[in-house]
C-alpha atoms as a PDB file:
ATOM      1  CA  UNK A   1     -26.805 233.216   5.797  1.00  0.00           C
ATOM      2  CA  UNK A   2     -29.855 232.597   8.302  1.00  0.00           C
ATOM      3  CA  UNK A   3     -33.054 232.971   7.010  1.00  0.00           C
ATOM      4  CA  UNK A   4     -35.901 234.213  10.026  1.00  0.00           C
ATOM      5  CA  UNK A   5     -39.773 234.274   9.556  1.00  0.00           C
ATOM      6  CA  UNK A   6     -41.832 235.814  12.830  1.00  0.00           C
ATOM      7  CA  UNK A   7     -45.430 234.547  11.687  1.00  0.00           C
ATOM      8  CA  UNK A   8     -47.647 237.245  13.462  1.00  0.00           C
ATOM      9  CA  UNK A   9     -51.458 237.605  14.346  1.00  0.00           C
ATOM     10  CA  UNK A  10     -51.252 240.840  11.862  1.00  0.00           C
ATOM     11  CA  UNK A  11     -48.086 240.266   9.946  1.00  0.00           C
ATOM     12  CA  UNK A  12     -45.381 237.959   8.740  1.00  0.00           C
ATOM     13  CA  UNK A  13     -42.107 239.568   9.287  1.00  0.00           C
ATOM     14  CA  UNK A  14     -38.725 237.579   7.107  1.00  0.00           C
ATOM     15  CA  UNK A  15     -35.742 238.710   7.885  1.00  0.00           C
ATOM     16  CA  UNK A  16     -31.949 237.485   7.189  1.00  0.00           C
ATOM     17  CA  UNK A  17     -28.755 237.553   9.308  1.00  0.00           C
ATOM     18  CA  UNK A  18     -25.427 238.091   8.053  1.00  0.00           C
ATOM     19  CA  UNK A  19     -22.617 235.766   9.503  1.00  0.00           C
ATOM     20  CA  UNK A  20     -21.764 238.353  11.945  1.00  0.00           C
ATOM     21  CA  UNK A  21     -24.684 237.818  13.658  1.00  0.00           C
ATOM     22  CA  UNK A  22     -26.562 241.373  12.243  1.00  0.00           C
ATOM     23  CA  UNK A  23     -29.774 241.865  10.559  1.00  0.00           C
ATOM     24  CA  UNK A  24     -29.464 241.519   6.663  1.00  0.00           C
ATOM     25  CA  UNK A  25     -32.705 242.321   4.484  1.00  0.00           C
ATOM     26  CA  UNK A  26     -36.366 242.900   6.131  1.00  0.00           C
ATOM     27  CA  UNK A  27     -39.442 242.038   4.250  1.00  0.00           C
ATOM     28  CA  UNK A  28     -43.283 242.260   5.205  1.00  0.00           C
ATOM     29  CA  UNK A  29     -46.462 240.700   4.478  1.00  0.00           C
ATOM     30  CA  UNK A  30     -49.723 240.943   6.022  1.00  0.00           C
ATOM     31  CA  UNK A  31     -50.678 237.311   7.099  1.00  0.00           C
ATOM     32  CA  UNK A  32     -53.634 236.135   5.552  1.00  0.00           C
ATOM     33  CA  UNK A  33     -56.536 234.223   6.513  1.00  0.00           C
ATOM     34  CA  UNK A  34     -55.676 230.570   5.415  1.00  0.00           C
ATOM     35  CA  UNK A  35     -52.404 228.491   5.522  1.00  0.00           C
ATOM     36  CA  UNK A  36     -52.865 228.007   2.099  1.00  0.00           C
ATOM     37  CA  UNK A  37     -52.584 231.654   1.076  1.00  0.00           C
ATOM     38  CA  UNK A  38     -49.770 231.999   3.879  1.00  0.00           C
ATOM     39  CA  UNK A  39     -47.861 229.312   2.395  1.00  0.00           C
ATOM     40  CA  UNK A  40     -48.111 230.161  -1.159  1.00  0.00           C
ATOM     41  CA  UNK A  41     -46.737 234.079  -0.682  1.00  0.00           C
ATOM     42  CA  UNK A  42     -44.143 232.909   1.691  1.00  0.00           C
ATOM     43  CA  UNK A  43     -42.222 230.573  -0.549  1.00  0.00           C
ATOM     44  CA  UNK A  44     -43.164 233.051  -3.224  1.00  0.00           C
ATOM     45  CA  UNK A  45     -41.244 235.842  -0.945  1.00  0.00           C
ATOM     46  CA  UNK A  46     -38.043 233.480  -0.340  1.00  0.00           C
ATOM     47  CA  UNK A  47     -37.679 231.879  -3.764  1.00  0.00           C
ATOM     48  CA  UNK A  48     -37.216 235.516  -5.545  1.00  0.00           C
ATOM     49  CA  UNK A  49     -34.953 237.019  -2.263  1.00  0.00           C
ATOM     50  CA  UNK A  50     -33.032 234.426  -1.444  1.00  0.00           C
ATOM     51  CA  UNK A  51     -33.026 231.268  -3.967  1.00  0.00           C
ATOM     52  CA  UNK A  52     -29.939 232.129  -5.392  1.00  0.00           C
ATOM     53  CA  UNK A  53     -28.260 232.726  -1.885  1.00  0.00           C
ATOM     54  CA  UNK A  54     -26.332 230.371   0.204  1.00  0.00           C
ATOM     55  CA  UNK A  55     -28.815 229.516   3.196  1.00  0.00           C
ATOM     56  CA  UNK A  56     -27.705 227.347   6.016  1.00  0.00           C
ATOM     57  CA  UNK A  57     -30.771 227.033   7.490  1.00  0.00           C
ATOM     58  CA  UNK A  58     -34.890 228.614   7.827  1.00  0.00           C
ATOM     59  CA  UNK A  59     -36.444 229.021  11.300  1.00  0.00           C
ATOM     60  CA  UNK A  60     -40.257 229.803  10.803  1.00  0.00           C
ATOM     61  CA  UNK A  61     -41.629 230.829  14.320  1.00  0.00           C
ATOM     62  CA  UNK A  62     -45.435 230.385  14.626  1.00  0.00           C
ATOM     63  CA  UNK A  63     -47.878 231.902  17.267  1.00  0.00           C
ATOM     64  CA  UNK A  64     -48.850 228.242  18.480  1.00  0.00           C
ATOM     65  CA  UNK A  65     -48.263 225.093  19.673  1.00  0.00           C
ATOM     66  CA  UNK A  66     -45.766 223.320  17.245  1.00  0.00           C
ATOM     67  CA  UNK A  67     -44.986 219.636  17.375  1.00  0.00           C
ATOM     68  CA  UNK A  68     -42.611 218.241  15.319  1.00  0.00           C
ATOM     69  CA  UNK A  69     -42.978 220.686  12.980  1.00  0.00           C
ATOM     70  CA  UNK A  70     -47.075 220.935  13.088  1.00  0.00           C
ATOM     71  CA  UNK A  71     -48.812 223.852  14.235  1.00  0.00           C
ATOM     72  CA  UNK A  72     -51.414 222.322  16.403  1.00  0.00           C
ATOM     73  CA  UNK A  73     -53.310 225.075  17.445  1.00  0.00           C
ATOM     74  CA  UNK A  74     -52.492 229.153  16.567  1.00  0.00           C
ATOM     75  CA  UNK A  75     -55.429 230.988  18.354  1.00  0.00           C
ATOM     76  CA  UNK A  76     -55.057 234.362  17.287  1.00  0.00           C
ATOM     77  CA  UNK A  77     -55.089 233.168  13.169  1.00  0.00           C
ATOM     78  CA  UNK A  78     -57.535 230.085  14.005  1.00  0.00           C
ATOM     79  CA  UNK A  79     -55.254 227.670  12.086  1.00  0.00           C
ATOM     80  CA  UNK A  80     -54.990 223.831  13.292  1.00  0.00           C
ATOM     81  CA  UNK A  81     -52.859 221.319  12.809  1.00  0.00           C
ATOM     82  CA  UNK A  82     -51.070 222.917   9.775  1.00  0.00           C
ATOM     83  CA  UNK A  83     -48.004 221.121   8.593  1.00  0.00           C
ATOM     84  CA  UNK A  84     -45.845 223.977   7.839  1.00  0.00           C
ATOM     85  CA  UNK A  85     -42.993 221.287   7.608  1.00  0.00           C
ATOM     86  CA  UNK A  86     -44.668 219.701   4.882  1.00  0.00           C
ATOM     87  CA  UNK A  87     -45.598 222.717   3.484  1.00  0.00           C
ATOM     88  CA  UNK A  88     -42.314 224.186   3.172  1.00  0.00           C
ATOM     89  CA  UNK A  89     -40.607 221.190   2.515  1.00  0.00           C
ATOM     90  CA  UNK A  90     -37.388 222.608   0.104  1.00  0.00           C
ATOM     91  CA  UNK A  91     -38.797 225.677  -0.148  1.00  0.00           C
ATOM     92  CA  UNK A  92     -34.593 226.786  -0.476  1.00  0.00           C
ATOM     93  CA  UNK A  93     -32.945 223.611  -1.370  1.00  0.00           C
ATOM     94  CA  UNK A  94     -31.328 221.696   1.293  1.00  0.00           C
ATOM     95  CA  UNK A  95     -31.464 224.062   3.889  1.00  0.00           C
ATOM     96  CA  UNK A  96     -32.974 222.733   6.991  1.00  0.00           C
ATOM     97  CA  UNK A  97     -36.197 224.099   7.552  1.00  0.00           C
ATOM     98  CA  UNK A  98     -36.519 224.472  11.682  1.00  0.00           C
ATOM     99  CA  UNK A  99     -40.223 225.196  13.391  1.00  0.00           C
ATOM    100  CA  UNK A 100     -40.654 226.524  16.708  1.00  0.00           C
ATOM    101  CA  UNK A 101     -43.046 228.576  18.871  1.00  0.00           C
ATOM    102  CA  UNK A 102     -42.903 232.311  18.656  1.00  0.00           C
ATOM    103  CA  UNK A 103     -42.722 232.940  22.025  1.00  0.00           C
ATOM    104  CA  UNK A 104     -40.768 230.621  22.989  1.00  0.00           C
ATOM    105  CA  UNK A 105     -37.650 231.834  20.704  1.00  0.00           C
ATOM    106  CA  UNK A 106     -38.597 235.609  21.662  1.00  0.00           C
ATOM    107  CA  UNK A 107     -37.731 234.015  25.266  1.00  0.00           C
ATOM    108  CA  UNK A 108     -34.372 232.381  24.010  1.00  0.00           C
ATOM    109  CA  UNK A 109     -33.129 235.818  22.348  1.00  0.00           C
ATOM    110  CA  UNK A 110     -34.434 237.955  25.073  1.00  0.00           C
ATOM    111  CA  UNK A 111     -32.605 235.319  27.574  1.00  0.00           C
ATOM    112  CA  UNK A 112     -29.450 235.292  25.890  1.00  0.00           C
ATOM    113  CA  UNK A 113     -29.004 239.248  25.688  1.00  0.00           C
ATOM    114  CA  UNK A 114     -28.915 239.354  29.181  1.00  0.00           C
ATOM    115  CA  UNK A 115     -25.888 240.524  31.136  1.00  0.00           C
ATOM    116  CA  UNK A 116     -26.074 237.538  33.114  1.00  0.00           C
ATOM    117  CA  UNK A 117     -28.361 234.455  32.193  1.00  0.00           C
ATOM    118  CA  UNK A 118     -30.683 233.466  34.829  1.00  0.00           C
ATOM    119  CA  UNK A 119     -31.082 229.733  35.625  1.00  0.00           C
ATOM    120  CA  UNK A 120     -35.322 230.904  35.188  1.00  0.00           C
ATOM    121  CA  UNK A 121     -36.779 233.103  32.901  1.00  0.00           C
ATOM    122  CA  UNK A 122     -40.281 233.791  31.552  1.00  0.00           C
ATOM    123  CA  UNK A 123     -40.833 235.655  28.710  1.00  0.00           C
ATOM    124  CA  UNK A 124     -44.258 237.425  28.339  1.00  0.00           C
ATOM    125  CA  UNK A 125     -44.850 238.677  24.512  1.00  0.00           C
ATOM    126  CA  UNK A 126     -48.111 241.060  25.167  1.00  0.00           C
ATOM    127  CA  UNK A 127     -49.259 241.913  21.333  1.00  0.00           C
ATOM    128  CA  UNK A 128     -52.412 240.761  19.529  1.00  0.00           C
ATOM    129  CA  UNK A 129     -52.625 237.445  21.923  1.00  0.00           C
ATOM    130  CA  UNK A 130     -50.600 236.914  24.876  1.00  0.00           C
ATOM    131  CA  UNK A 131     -47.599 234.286  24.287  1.00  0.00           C
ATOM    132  CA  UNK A 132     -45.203 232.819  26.732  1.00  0.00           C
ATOM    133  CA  UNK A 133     -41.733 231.259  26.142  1.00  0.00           C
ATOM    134  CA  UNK A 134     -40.259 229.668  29.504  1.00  0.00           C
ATOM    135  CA  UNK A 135     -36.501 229.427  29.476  1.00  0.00           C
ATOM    136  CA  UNK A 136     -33.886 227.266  31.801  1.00  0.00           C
ATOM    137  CA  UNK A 137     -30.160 227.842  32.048  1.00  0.00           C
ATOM    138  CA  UNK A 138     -30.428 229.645  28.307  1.00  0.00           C
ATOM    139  CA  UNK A 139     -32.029 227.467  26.868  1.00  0.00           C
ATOM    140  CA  UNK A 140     -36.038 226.464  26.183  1.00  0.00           C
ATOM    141  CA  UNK A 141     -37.269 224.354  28.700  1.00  0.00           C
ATOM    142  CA  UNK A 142     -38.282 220.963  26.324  1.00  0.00           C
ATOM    143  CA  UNK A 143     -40.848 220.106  28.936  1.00  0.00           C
ATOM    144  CA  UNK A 144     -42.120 223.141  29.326  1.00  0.00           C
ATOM    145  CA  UNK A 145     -42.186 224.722  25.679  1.00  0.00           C
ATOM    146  CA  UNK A 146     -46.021 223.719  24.761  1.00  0.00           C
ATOM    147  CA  UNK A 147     -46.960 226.225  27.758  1.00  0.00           C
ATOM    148  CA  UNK A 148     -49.628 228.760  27.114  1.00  0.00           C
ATOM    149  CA  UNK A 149     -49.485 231.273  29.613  1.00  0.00           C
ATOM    150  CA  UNK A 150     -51.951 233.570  27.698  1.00  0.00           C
ATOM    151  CA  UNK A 151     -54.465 231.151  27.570  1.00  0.00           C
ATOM    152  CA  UNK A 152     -54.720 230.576  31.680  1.00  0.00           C
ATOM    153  CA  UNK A 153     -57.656 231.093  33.178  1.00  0.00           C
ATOM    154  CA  UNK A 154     -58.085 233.726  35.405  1.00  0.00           C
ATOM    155  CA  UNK A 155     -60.926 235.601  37.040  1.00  0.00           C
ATOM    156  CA  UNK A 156     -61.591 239.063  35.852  1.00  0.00           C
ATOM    157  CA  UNK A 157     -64.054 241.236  36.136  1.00  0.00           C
ATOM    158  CA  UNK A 158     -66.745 238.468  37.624  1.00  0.00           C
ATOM    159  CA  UNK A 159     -65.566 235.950  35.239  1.00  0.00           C
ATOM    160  CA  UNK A 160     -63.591 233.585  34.590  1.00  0.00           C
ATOM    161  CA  UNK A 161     -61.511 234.411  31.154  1.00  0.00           C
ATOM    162  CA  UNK A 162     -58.689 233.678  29.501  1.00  0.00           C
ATOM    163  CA  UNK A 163     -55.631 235.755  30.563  1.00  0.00           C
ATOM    164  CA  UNK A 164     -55.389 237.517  26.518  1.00  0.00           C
ATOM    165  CA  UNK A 165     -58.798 237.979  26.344  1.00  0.00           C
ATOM    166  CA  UNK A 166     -58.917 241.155  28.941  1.00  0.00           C
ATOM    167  CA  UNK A 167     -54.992 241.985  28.735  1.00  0.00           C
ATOM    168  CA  UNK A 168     -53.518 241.421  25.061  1.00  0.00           C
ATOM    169  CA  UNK A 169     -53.294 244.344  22.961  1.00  0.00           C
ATOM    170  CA  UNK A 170     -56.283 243.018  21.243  1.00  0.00           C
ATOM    171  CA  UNK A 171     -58.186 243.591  24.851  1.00  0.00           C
ATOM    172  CA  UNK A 172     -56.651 246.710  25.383  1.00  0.00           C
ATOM    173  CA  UNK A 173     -57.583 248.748  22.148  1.00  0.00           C
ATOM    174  CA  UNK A 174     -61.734 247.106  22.474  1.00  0.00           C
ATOM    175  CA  UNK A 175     -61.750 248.466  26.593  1.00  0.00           C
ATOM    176  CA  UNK A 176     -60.060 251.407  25.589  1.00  0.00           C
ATOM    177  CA  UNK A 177     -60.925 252.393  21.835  1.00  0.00           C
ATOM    178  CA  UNK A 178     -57.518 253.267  21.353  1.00  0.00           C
ATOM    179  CA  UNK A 179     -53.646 252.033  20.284  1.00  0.00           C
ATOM    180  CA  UNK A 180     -51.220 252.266  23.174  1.00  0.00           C
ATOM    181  CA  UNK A 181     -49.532 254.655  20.594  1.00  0.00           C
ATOM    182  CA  UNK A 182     -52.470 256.521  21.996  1.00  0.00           C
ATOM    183  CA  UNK A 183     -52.611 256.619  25.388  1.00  0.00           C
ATOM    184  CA  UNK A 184     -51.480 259.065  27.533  1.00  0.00           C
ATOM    185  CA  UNK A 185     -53.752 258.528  30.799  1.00  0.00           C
ATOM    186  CA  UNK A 186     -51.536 257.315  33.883  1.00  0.00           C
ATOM    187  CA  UNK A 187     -55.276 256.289  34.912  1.00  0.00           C
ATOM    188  CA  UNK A 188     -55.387 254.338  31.752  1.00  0.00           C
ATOM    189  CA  UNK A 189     -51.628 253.093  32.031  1.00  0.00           C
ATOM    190  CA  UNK A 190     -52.741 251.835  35.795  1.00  0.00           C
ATOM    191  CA  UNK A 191     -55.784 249.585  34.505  1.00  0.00           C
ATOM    192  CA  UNK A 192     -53.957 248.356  31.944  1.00  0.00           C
ATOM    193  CA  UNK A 193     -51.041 247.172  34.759  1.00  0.00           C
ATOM    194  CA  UNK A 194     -53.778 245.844  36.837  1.00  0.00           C
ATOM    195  CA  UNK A 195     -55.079 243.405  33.749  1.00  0.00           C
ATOM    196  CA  UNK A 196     -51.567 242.359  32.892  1.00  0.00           C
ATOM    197  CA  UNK A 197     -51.300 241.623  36.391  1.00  0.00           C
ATOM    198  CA  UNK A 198     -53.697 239.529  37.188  1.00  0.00           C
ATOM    199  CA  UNK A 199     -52.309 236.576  35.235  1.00  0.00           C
ATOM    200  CA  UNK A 200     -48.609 237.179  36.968  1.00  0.00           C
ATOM    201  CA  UNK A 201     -50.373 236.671  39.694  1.00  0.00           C
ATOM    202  CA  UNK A 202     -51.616 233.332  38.686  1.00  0.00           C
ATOM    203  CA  UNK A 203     -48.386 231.789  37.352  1.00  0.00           C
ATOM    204  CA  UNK A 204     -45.551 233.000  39.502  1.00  0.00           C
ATOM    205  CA  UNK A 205     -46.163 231.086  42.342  1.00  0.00           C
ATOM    206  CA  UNK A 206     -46.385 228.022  40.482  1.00  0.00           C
ATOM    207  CA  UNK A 207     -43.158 228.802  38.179  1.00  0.00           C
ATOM    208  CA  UNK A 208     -41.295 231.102  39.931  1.00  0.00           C
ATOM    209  CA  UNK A 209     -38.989 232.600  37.617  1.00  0.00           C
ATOM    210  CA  UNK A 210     -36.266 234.803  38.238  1.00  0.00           C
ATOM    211  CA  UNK A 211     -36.760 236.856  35.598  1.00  0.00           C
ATOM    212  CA  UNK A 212     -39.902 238.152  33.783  1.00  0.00           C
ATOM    213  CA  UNK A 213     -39.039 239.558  30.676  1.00  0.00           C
ATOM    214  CA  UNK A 214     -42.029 241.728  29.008  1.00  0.00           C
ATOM    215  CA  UNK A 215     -42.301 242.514  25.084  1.00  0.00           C
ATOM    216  CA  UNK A 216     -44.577 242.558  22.372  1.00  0.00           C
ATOM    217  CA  UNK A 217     -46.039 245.430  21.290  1.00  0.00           C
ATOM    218  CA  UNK A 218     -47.622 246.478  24.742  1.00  0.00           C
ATOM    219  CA  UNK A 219     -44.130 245.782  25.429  1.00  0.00           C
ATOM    220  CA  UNK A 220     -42.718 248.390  23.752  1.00  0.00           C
ATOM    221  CA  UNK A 221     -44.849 250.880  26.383  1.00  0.00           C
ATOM    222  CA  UNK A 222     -43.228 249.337  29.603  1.00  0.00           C
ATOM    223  CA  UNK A 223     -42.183 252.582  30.680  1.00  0.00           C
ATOM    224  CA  UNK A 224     -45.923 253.294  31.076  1.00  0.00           C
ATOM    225  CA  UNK A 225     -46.807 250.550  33.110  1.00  0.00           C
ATOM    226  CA  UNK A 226     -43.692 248.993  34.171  1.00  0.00           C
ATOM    227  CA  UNK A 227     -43.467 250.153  37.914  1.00  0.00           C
ATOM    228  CA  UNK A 228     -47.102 250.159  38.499  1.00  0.00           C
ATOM    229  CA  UNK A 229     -47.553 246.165  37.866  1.00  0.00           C
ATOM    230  CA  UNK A 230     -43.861 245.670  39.965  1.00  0.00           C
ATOM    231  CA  UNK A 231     -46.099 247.277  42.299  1.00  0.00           C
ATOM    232  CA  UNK A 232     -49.418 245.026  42.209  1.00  0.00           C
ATOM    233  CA  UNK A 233     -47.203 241.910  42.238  1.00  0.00           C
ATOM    234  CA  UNK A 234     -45.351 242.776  45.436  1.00  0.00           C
ATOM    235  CA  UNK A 235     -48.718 243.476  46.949  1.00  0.00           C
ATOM    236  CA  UNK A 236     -50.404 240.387  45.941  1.00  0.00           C
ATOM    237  CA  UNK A 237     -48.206 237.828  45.903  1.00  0.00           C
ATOM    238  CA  UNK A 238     -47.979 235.802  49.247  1.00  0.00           C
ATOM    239  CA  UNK A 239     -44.978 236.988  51.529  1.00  0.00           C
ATOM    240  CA  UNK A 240     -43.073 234.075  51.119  1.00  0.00           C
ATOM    241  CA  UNK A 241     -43.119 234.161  47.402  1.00  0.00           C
ATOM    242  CA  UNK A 242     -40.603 237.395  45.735  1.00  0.00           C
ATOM    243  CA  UNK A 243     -41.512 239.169  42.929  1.00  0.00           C
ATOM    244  CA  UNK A 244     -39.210 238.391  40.438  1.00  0.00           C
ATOM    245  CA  UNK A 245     -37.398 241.377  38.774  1.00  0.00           C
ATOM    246  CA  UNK A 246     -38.875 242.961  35.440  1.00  0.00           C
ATOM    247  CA  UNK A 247     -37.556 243.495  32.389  1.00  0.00           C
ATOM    248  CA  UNK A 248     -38.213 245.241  29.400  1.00  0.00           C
ATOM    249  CA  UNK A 249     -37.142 243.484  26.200  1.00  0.00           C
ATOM    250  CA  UNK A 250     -34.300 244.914  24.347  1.00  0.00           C
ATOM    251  CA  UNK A 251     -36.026 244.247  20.740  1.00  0.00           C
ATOM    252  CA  UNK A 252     -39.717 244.204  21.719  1.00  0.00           C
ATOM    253  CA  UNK A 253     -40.595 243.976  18.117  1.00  0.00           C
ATOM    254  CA  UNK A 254     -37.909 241.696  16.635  1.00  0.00           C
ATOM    255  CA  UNK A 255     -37.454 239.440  19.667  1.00  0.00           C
ATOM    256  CA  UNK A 256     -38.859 236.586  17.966  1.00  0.00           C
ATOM    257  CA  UNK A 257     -36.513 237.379  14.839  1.00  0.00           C
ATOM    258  CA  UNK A 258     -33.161 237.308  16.956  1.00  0.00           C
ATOM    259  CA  UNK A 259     -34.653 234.291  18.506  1.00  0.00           C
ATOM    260  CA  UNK A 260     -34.657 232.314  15.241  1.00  0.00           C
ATOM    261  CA  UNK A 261     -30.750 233.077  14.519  1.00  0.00           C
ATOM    262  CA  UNK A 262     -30.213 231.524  17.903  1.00  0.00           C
ATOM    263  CA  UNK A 263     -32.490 228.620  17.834  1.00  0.00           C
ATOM    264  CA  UNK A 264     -30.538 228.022  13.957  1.00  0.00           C
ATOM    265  CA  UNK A 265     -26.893 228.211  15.520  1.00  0.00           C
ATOM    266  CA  UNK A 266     -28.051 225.969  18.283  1.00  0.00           C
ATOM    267  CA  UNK A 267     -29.100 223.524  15.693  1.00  0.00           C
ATOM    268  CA  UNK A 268     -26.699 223.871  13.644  1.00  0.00           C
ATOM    269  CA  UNK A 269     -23.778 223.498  16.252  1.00  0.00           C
ATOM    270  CA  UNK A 270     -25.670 220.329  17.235  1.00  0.00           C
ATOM    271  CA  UNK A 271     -26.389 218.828  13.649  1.00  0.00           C
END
C-alpha cells in the first residue's frame, strides 16, 4: 500500500492506493493555519487509518518550493521553511516518507496518462494559487522543478502583478463575486481566458512545451474557456513560435494524488 497526501491552500486531501494501482480510502481535512496544527492532525489521521497497515512508502505533496524535504516557501498558506521531513519523521514506521511539489507531481500523473508522452510538458494547476510542474521525457525536469510559473510577473491591467494574483481561482471569485460553479456568462468565461492567458503568453516562448496540460479547480471548467485562450495564444504569440496543444486534465482534482503513487513507484523501483 501507497499512502498520498495533496496538501491544499483549502484542504488536505490523504488518500491510499491499492497494489493495482486504484484509489483505496479518501480522507479530508481542512488545512489549518500553522504547520504545527497541520502536522499534529496529519499524523493523528495516518496513525488511526493506517498504523496497523503495511505501507511501502508516504508521498506528502506541498503547494511550494521543497528542498530536500523543506518547504521553503508555500504562498498560498504563508508557511516557510517548514521541515515536514522532520516533522513526519516515522510517522508509519519505516516507510519512507517522500516530499515533493504539488504541482510538479500533478504534472508527472497528468504526463504519464497521456496516450503518447511528450518529450515537453507543462502542467498548469489553476485553483486557489497558480502552480506549475514542468515535465521532460515523463519525468520532472530536476533543474527545472523549483519553477513558479504562478508567481511570474506579468503586466495586467496597468500593472505589473503576479500571474495568480489576477488569474487563480482566488482572483477569479474577488473580480467576479462568484465560484466558477457559478458562472454561466460566455462574456465572463472570455475574461477569465484572457487573464489565464496573459501568463501563457509570457512563458511559452521561453519554454516551449509541447503540451500544456490545464487542471485545478478552474481546471475542471476547461470546456468554458478552453477554445477561447487556444484562441488568444495563436493570436499573440509571435509567428514563429506554435501554440502548443491544450489539454484538459483527466483528474483535475486528484492529479496531484495519482502523482504521488507515481513519484512512490519511481522511488521505489530506484531504492
Amino acid at each position: 500500500m501507497l499512502v498520498a497526501v495533496d496538501t491544499g491552500g483549502t484542504k488536505t486531501l490523504v488518500a491510499s492506493f491499492l497494489e493495482d494501482g486504484r484509489i483505496g480510502e479518501q480522507f479530508k481535512f481542512p488545512t489549518p493555519p500553522t504547520t504545527l496544527e497541520w502536522t499534529a492532525m496529519l499524523k493523528d489521521l495516518l496513525e488511526s487509518h493506517f498504523g496497523n497497515e503495511t505501507v511501502e512508502a508516504v508521498v506528502v505533496a506541498m503547494p511550494g518550493i521543497v528542498k530536500s524535504g523543506v518547504a521553503i516557501w508555500c504562498n498560498n498558506l504563508k508557511w516557510a521553511n517548514f521541515d515536514v521531513e522532520k516533522a513526519l519523521k516515522g510517522v508509519l514506521g519505516d516507510a519512507p516518507l517522500l516530499i515533493e511539489n504539488d504541482a510538479n507531481l500533478a504534472g508527472l500523473a497528468e504526463t504519464r496518462q497521456l496516450k503518447t508522452i511528450p518529450a515537453f510538458s507543462l502542467y498548469v494547476t489553476v485553483s486557489t494559487g497558480i502552480g506549475s510542474g514542468i515535465i521532460t521525457e515523463g519525468h520532472i525536469n530536476p533543474d527545472l522543478r523549483n519553477s513558479e510559473a504562478g508567481r511570474s510577473l506579468v503586466e495586467f491591467d496597468g500593472a505589473v502583478r503576479e500571474w495568480e494574483t489576477f488569474a487563480s481561482g482566488k482572483a477569479i471569485y474577488k473580480a467576479y463575486g462568484k465560484y466558477a460553479r457559478d458562472i454561466t456568462s460566455k462574456r465572463v468565461w472570455h475574461h477569465i481566458a484572457d487573464r489565464i492567458s496573459r501568463g501563457f503568453l509570457a512563458i511559452i516562448p521561453v519554454l516551449q512545451p509541447d503540451v500544456i496540460i490545464i487542471g485545478g479547480s478552474i481546471g475542471t471548467y476547461f470546456e468554458h474557456f478552453g477554445k477561447d485562450l487556444s484562441a488568444l495564444l495563436t493570436e499573440h504569440l509571435p509567428g514563429h513560435i506554435p501554440a502548443p496543444k491544450l489539454v484538459q486534465a483527466k483528474h483535475p482534482e486528484l492529479a496531484v494524488i495519482y502523482g504521488c503513487y507515481y513519484y512512490a513507484l519511481d522511488a521505489l523501483a530506484t531504492a
